[in-house]
C-alpha atoms as a PDB file:
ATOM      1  CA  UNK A   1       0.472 -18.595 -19.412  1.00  0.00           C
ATOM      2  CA  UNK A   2      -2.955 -17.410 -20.784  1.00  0.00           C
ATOM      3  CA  UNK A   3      -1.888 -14.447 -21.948  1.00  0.00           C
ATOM      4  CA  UNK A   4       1.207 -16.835 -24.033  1.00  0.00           C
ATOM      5  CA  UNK A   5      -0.966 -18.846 -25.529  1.00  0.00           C
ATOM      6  CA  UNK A   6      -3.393 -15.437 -26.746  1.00  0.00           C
ATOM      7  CA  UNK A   7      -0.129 -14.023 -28.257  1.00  0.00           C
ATOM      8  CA  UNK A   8       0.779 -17.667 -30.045  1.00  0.00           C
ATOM      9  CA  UNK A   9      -2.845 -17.447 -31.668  1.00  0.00           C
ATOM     10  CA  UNK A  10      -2.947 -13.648 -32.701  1.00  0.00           C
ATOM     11  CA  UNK A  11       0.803 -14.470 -34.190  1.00  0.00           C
ATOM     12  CA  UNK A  12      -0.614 -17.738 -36.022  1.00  0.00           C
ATOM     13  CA  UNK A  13      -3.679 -16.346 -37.301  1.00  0.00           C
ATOM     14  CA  UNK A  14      -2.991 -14.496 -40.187  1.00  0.00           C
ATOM     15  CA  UNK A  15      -0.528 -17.213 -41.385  1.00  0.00           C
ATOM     16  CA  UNK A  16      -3.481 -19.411 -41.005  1.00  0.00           C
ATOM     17  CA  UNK A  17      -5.985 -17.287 -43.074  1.00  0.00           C
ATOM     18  CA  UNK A  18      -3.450 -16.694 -45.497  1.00  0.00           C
ATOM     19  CA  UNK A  19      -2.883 -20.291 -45.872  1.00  0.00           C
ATOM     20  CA  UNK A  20      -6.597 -21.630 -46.101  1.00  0.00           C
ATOM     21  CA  UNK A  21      -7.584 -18.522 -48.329  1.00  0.00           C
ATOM     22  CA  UNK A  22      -4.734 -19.622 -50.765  1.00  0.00           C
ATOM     23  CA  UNK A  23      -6.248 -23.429 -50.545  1.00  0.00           C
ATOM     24  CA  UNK A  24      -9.632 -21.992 -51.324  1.00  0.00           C
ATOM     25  CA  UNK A  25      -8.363 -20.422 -54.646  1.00  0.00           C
ATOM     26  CA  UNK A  26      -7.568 -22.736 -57.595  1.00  0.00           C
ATOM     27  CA  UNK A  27      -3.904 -23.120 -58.881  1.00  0.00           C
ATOM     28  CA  UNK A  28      -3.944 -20.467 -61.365  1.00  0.00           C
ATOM     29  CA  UNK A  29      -5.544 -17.651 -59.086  1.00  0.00           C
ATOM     30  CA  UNK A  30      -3.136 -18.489 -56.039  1.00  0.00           C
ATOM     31  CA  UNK A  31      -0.505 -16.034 -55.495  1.00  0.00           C
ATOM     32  CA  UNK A  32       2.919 -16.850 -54.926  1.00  0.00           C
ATOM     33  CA  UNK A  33       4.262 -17.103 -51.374  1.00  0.00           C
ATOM     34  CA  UNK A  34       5.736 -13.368 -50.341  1.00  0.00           C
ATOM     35  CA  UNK A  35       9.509 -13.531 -50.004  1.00  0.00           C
ATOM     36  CA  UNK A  36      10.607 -11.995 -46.733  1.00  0.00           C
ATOM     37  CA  UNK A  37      13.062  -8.960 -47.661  1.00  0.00           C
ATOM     38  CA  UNK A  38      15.827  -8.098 -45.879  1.00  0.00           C
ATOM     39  CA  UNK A  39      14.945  -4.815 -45.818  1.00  0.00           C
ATOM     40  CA  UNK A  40      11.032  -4.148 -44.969  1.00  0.00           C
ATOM     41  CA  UNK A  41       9.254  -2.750 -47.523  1.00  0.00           C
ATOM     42  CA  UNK A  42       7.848   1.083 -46.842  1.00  0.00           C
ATOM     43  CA  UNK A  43       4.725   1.339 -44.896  1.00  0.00           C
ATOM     44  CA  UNK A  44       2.713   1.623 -48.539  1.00  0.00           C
ATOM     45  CA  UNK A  45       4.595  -1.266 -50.288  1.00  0.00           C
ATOM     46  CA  UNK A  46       7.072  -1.060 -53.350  1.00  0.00           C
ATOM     47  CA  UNK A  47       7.120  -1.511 -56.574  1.00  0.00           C
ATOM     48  CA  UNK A  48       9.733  -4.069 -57.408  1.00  0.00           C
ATOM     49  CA  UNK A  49      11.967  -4.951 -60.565  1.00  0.00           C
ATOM     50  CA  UNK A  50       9.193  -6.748 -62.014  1.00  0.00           C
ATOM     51  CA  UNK A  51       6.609  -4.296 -61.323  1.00  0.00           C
ATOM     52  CA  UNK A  52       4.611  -6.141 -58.786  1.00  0.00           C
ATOM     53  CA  UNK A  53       3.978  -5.164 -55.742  1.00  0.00           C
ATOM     54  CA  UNK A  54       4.943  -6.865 -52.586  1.00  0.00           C
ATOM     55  CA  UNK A  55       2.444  -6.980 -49.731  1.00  0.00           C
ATOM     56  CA  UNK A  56       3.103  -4.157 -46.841  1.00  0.00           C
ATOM     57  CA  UNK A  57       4.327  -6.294 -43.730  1.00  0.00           C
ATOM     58  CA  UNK A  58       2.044  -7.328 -41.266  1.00  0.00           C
ATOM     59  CA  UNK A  59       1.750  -4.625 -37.960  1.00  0.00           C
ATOM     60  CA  UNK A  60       3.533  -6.123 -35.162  1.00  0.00           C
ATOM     61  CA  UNK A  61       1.200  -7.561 -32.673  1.00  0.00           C
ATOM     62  CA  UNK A  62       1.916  -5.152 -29.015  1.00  0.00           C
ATOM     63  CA  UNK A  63       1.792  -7.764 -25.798  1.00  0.00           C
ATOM     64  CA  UNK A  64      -1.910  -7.091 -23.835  1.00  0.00           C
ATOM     65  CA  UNK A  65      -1.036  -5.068 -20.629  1.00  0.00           C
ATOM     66  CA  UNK A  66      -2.569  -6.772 -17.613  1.00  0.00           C
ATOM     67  CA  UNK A  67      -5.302  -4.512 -16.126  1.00  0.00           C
ATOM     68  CA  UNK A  68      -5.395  -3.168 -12.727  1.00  0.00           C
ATOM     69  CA  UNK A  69      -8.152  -4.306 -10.009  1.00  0.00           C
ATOM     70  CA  UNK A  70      -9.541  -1.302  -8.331  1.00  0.00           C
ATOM     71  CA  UNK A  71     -12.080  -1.934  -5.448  1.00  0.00           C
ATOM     72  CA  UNK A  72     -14.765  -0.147  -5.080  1.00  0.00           C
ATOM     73  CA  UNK A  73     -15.886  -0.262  -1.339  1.00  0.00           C
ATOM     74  CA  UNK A  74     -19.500   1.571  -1.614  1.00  0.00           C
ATOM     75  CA  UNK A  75     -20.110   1.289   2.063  1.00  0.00           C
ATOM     76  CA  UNK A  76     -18.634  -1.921   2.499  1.00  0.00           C
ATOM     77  CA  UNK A  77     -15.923  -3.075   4.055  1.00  0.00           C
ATOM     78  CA  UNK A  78     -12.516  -3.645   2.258  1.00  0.00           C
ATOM     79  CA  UNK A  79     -11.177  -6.977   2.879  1.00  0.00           C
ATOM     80  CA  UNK A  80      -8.003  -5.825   1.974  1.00  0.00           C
ATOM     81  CA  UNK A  81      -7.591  -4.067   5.052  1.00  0.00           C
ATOM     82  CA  UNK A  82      -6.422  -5.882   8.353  1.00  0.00           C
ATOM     83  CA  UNK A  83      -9.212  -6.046  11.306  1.00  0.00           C
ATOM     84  CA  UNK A  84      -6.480  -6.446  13.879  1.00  0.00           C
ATOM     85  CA  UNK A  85      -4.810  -2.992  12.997  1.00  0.00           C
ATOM     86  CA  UNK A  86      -7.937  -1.230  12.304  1.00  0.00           C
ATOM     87  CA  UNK A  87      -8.299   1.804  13.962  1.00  0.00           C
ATOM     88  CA  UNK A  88      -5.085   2.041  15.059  1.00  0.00           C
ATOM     89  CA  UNK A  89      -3.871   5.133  13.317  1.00  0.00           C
ATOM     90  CA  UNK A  90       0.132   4.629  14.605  1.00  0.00           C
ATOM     91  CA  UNK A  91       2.157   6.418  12.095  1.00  0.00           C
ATOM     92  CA  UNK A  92       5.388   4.163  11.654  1.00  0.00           C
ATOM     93  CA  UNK A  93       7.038   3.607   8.076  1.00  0.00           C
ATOM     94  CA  UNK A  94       7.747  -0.015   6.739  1.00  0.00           C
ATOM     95  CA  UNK A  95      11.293  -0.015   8.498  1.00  0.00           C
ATOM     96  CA  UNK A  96       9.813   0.368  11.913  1.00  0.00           C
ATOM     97  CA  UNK A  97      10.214   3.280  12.790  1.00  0.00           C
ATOM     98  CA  UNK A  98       8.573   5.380  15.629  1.00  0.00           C
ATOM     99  CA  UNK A  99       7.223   9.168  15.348  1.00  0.00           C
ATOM    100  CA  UNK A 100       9.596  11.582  17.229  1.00  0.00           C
ATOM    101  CA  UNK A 101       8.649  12.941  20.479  1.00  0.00           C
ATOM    102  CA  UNK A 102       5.449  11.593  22.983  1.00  0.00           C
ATOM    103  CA  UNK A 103       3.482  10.264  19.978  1.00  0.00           C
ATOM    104  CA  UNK A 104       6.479   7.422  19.475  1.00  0.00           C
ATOM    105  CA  UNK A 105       6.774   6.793  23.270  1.00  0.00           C
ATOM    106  CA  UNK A 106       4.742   3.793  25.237  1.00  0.00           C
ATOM    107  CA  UNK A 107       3.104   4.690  28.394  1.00  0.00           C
ATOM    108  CA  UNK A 108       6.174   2.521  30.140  1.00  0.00           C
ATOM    109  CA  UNK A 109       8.675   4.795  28.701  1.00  0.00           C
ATOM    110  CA  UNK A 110       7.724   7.621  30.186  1.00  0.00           C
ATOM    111  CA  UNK A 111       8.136   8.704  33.893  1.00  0.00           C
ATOM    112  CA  UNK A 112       5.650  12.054  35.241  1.00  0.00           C
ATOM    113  CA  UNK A 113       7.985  14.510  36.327  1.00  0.00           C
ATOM    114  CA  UNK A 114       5.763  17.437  37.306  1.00  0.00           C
ATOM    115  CA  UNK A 115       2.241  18.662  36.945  1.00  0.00           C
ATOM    116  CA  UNK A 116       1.734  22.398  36.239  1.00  0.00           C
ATOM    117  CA  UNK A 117      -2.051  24.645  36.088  1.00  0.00           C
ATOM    118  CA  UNK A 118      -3.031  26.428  33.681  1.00  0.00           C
ATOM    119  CA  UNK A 119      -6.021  28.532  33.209  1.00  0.00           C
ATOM    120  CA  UNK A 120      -7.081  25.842  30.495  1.00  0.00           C
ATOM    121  CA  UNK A 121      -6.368  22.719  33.214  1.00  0.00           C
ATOM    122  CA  UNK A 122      -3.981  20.761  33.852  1.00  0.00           C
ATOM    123  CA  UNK A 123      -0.812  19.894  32.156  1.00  0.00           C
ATOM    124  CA  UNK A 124       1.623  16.826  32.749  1.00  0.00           C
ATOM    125  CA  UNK A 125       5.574  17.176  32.341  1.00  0.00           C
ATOM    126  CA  UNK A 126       6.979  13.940  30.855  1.00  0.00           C
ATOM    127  CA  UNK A 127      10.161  12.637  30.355  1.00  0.00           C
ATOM    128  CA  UNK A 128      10.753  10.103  27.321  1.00  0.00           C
ATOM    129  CA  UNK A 129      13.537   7.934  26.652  1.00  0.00           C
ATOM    130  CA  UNK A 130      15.031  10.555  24.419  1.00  0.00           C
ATOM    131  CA  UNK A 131      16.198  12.405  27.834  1.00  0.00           C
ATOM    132  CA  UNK A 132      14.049  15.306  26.862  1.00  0.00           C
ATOM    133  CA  UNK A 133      11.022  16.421  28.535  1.00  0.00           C
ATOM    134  CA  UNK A 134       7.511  17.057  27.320  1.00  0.00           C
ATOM    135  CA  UNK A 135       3.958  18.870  28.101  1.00  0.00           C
ATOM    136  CA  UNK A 136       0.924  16.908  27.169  1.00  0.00           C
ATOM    137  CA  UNK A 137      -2.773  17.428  27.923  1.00  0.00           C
ATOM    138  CA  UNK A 138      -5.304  15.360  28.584  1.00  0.00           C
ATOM    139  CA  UNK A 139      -6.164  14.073  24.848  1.00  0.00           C
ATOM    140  CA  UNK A 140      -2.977  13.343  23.792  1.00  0.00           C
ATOM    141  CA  UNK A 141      -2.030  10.535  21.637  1.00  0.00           C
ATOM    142  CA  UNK A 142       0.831   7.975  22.416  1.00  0.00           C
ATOM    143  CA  UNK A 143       1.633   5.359  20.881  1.00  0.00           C
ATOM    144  CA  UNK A 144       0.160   2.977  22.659  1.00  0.00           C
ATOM    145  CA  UNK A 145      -2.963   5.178  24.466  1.00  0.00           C
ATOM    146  CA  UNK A 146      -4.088   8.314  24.993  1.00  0.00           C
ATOM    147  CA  UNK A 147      -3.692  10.541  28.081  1.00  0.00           C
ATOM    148  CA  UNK A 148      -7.551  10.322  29.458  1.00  0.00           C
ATOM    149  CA  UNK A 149      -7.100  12.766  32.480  1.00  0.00           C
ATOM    150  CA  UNK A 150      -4.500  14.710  34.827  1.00  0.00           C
ATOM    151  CA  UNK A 151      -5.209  16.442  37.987  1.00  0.00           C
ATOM    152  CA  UNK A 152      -2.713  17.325  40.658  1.00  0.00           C
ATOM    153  CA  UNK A 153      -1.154  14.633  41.762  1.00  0.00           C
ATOM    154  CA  UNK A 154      -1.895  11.618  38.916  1.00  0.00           C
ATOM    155  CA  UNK A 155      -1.878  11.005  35.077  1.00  0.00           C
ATOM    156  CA  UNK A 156      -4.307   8.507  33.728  1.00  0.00           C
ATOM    157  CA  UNK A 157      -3.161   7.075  30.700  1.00  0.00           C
ATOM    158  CA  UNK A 158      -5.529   4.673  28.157  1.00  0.00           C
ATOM    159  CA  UNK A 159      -3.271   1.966  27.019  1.00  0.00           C
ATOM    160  CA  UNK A 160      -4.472  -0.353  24.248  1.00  0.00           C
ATOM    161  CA  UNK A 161      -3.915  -4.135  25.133  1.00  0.00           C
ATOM    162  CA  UNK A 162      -2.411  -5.867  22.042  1.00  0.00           C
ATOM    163  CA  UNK A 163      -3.089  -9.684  23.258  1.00  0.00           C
ATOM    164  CA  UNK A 164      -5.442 -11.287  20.949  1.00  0.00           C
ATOM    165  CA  UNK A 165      -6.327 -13.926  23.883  1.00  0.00           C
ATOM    166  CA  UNK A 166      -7.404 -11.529  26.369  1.00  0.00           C
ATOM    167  CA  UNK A 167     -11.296  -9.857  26.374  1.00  0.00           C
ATOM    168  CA  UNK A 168     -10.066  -6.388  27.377  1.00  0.00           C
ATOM    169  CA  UNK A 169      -8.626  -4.159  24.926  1.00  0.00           C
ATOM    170  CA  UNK A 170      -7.903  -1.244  27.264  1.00  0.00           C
ATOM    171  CA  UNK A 171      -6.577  -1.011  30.386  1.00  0.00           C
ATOM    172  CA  UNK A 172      -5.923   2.467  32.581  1.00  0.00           C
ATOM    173  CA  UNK A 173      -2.265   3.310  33.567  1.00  0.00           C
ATOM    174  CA  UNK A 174      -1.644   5.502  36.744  1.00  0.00           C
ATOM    175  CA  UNK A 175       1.040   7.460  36.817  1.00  0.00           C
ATOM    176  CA  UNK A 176       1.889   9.237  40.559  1.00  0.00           C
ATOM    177  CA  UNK A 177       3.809  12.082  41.018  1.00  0.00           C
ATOM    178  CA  UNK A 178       4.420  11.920  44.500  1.00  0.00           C
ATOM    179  CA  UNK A 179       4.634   9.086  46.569  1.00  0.00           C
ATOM    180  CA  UNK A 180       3.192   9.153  50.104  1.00  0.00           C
ATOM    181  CA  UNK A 181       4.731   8.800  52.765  1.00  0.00           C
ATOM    182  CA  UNK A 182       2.593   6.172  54.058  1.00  0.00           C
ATOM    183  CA  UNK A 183       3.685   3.984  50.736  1.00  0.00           C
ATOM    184  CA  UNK A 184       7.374   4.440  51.705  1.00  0.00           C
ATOM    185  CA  UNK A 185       6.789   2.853  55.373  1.00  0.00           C
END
Protein backbone atom coordinates (compact mmCIF):
# COMPACT_ATOMS: atom_id res chain seq x y z
CA UNK A 1 0.00 0.00 0.00
CA UNK A 2 2.92 2.38 0.92
CA UNK A 3 4.92 1.53 -1.64
CA UNK A 4 1.38 2.40 -4.16
CA UNK A 5 0.94 5.47 -2.96
CA UNK A 6 5.19 6.33 -3.42
CA UNK A 7 4.73 5.19 -7.09
CA UNK A 8 1.28 7.48 -7.51
CA UNK A 9 3.51 10.53 -6.26
CA UNK A 10 6.83 9.88 -8.28
CA UNK A 11 4.23 9.34 -11.42
CA UNK A 12 2.34 12.75 -10.48
CA UNK A 13 5.24 14.79 -9.81
CA UNK A 14 6.61 15.87 -12.84
CA UNK A 15 3.08 16.54 -14.24
CA UNK A 16 2.78 18.67 -11.23
CA UNK A 17 6.04 20.72 -11.72
CA UNK A 18 5.33 20.98 -15.20
CA UNK A 19 2.03 22.37 -14.49
CA UNK A 20 2.90 25.03 -11.69
CA UNK A 21 6.18 26.01 -13.65
CA UNK A 22 3.89 26.77 -16.72
CA UNK A 23 1.47 28.89 -14.17
CA UNK A 24 4.54 30.71 -12.98
CA UNK A 25 5.40 31.92 -16.57
CA UNK A 26 3.21 34.63 -18.17
CA UNK A 27 1.00 33.81 -21.29
CA UNK A 28 3.42 34.67 -23.87
CA UNK A 29 6.50 32.69 -22.36
CA UNK A 30 4.32 29.45 -21.64
CA UNK A 31 4.94 26.69 -23.93
CA UNK A 32 2.39 24.77 -25.51
CA UNK A 33 1.23 21.49 -23.98
CA UNK A 34 3.53 18.47 -25.65
CA UNK A 35 1.35 16.28 -27.86
CA UNK A 36 1.85 12.64 -27.01
CA UNK A 37 3.16 10.85 -30.36
CA UNK A 38 2.29 7.71 -31.33
CA UNK A 39 5.52 6.84 -31.93
CA UNK A 40 8.13 8.01 -29.04
CA UNK A 41 10.41 10.33 -30.05
CA UNK A 42 14.35 9.06 -30.10
CA UNK A 43 16.12 9.14 -26.86
CA UNK A 44 17.66 12.84 -28.02
CA UNK A 45 14.33 14.29 -29.34
CA UNK A 46 13.37 15.21 -33.06
CA UNK A 47 13.17 17.79 -35.03
CA UNK A 48 9.67 18.04 -36.35
CA UNK A 49 7.93 19.58 -39.57
CA UNK A 50 7.99 22.84 -38.02
CA UNK A 51 11.39 22.72 -36.78
CA UNK A 52 10.75 22.59 -33.12
CA UNK A 53 11.72 20.25 -31.07
CA UNK A 54 9.57 18.03 -29.01
CA UNK A 55 10.63 17.25 -25.45
CA UNK A 56 12.48 13.61 -25.03
CA UNK A 57 9.83 11.46 -23.01
CA UNK A 58 10.02 11.22 -19.51
CA UNK A 59 12.25 7.82 -18.15
CA UNK A 60 9.86 5.36 -16.94
CA UNK A 61 9.74 5.28 -13.24
CA UNK A 62 11.16 1.21 -12.21
CA UNK A 63 8.82 -0.13 -9.06
CA UNK A 64 11.24 0.09 -5.58
CA UNK A 65 12.28 -3.58 -4.80
CA UNK A 66 11.48 -4.38 -1.19
CA UNK A 67 14.75 -4.94 0.75
CA UNK A 68 15.72 -7.98 2.54
CA UNK A 69 16.06 -8.12 6.56
CA UNK A 70 19.23 -9.83 7.46
CA UNK A 71 19.88 -10.41 11.26
CA UNK A 72 22.80 -9.97 12.61
CA UNK A 73 23.06 -12.15 15.84
CA UNK A 74 26.56 -10.75 17.36
CA UNK A 75 26.42 -13.08 20.28
CA UNK A 76 22.90 -12.93 20.78
CA UNK A 77 20.38 -15.09 20.44
CA UNK A 78 18.19 -15.31 17.22
CA UNK A 79 14.62 -15.18 17.98
CA UNK A 80 13.95 -16.63 14.87
CA UNK A 81 15.02 -19.85 15.96
CA UNK A 82 12.66 -22.25 18.02
CA UNK A 83 13.83 -22.93 21.86
CA UNK A 84 11.87 -26.16 21.89
CA UNK A 85 13.94 -27.73 18.93
CA UNK A 86 17.14 -26.24 19.89
CA UNK A 87 19.79 -28.49 20.09
CA UNK A 88 18.20 -31.11 18.61
CA UNK A 89 20.26 -31.65 15.52
CA UNK A 90 17.62 -34.54 13.91
CA UNK A 91 18.20 -34.42 10.27
CA UNK A 92 14.60 -34.91 8.69
CA UNK A 93 13.47 -32.87 5.46
CA UNK A 94 10.12 -30.82 5.46
CA UNK A 95 8.12 -34.02 4.27
CA UNK A 96 9.02 -35.96 7.34
CA UNK A 97 11.20 -37.97 6.58
CA UNK A 98 13.67 -40.06 8.74
CA UNK A 99 17.60 -40.62 8.05
CA UNK A 100 18.25 -44.24 6.82
CA UNK A 101 19.70 -46.72 9.07
CA UNK A 102 20.11 -46.38 13.32
CA UNK A 103 20.24 -42.56 13.14
CA UNK A 104 16.27 -42.65 11.88
CA UNK A 105 15.34 -45.42 14.41
CA UNK A 106 13.78 -44.65 18.14
CA UNK A 107 15.21 -46.52 20.96
CA UNK A 108 11.63 -48.60 20.88
CA UNK A 109 12.30 -49.73 17.45
CA UNK A 110 15.10 -51.46 18.00
CA UNK A 111 15.56 -54.89 19.76
CA UNK A 112 19.63 -55.90 21.04
CA UNK A 113 20.38 -58.92 19.31
CA UNK A 114 23.97 -59.63 20.33
CA UNK A 115 26.91 -57.97 21.96
CA UNK A 116 30.37 -58.64 20.45
CA UNK A 117 34.30 -57.40 22.02
CA UNK A 118 36.48 -55.77 20.43
CA UNK A 119 39.88 -54.66 21.31
CA UNK A 120 38.35 -51.00 21.23
CA UNK A 121 35.17 -52.20 23.69
CA UNK A 122 32.20 -53.18 23.26
CA UNK A 123 29.88 -53.23 20.38
CA UNK A 124 25.96 -53.77 20.30
CA UNK A 125 24.16 -55.68 17.30
CA UNK A 126 20.78 -54.04 16.60
CA UNK A 127 18.01 -54.84 14.65
CA UNK A 128 15.75 -51.87 13.21
CA UNK A 129 12.48 -51.99 11.74
CA UNK A 130 14.02 -52.12 8.33
CA UNK A 131 14.74 -56.04 9.11
CA UNK A 132 18.40 -55.30 8.82
CA UNK A 133 20.85 -55.40 11.49
CA UNK A 134 23.34 -52.88 12.78
CA UNK A 135 26.72 -52.30 14.96
CA UNK A 136 26.75 -49.23 17.08
CA UNK A 137 29.12 -48.04 19.81
CA UNK A 138 28.69 -46.39 22.68
CA UNK A 139 28.30 -42.62 21.28
CA UNK A 140 26.05 -43.23 18.75
CA UNK A 141 23.31 -41.00 17.76
CA UNK A 142 19.57 -42.10 17.33
CA UNK A 143 17.03 -40.34 16.76
CA UNK A 144 15.70 -39.97 19.78
CA UNK A 145 19.12 -40.54 22.21
CA UNK A 146 22.33 -41.57 22.13
CA UNK A 147 23.80 -44.98 23.07
CA UNK A 148 25.59 -43.89 26.60
CA UNK A 149 27.22 -47.36 27.37
CA UNK A 150 27.32 -51.27 26.48
CA UNK A 151 28.96 -53.95 28.38
CA UNK A 152 28.20 -57.63 28.15
CA UNK A 153 25.03 -58.23 28.84
CA UNK A 154 23.07 -54.51 28.58
CA UNK A 155 22.78 -51.39 26.28
CA UNK A 156 22.06 -48.11 27.93
CA UNK A 157 20.43 -45.88 25.72
CA UNK A 158 19.83 -41.77 26.50
CA UNK A 159 16.41 -41.05 25.27
CA UNK A 160 15.28 -37.42 25.10
CA UNK A 161 11.74 -36.90 26.71
CA UNK A 162 9.67 -34.68 24.34
CA UNK A 163 6.74 -33.75 26.99
CA UNK A 164 6.79 -30.14 27.63
CA UNK A 165 4.86 -30.84 31.11
CA UNK A 166 7.30 -33.09 32.56
CA UNK A 167 10.79 -31.69 34.51
CA UNK A 168 12.99 -34.45 33.07
CA UNK A 169 14.25 -34.24 29.69
CA UNK A 170 16.17 -37.52 29.67
CA UNK A 171 15.46 -40.67 30.75
CA UNK A 172 17.91 -44.03 30.47
CA UNK A 173 16.60 -47.03 28.40
CA UNK A 174 17.91 -50.61 29.26
CA UNK A 175 18.12 -52.86 26.81
CA UNK A 176 18.93 -56.82 28.04
CA UNK A 177 20.27 -59.29 26.03
CA UNK A 178 19.59 -62.18 27.96
CA UNK A 179 16.96 -62.74 30.23
CA UNK A 180 17.57 -64.66 33.47
CA UNK A 181 16.28 -67.34 34.33
CA UNK A 182 15.13 -66.16 37.55
CA UNK A 183 12.91 -63.38 35.47
CA UNK A 184 11.26 -66.23 33.50
CA UNK A 185 10.00 -68.07 36.88
Amino acid sequence: MRIAAVLLLVLLMPQSVSAQAAADKPASQAAPAPQTPATPPPAGGSAGASGTQTPPAAAPVEPLEPQGYTYNPEGRRDPFVSLVRRGTEVAASSSGERPSGIPGMTAAEVVLKGIVKTPQGWMAMLQGTDAKTYLVRAGDRMLDGTIRTITADTMVIVQKVNDPLSLQTTREVRKVLRETEEANK
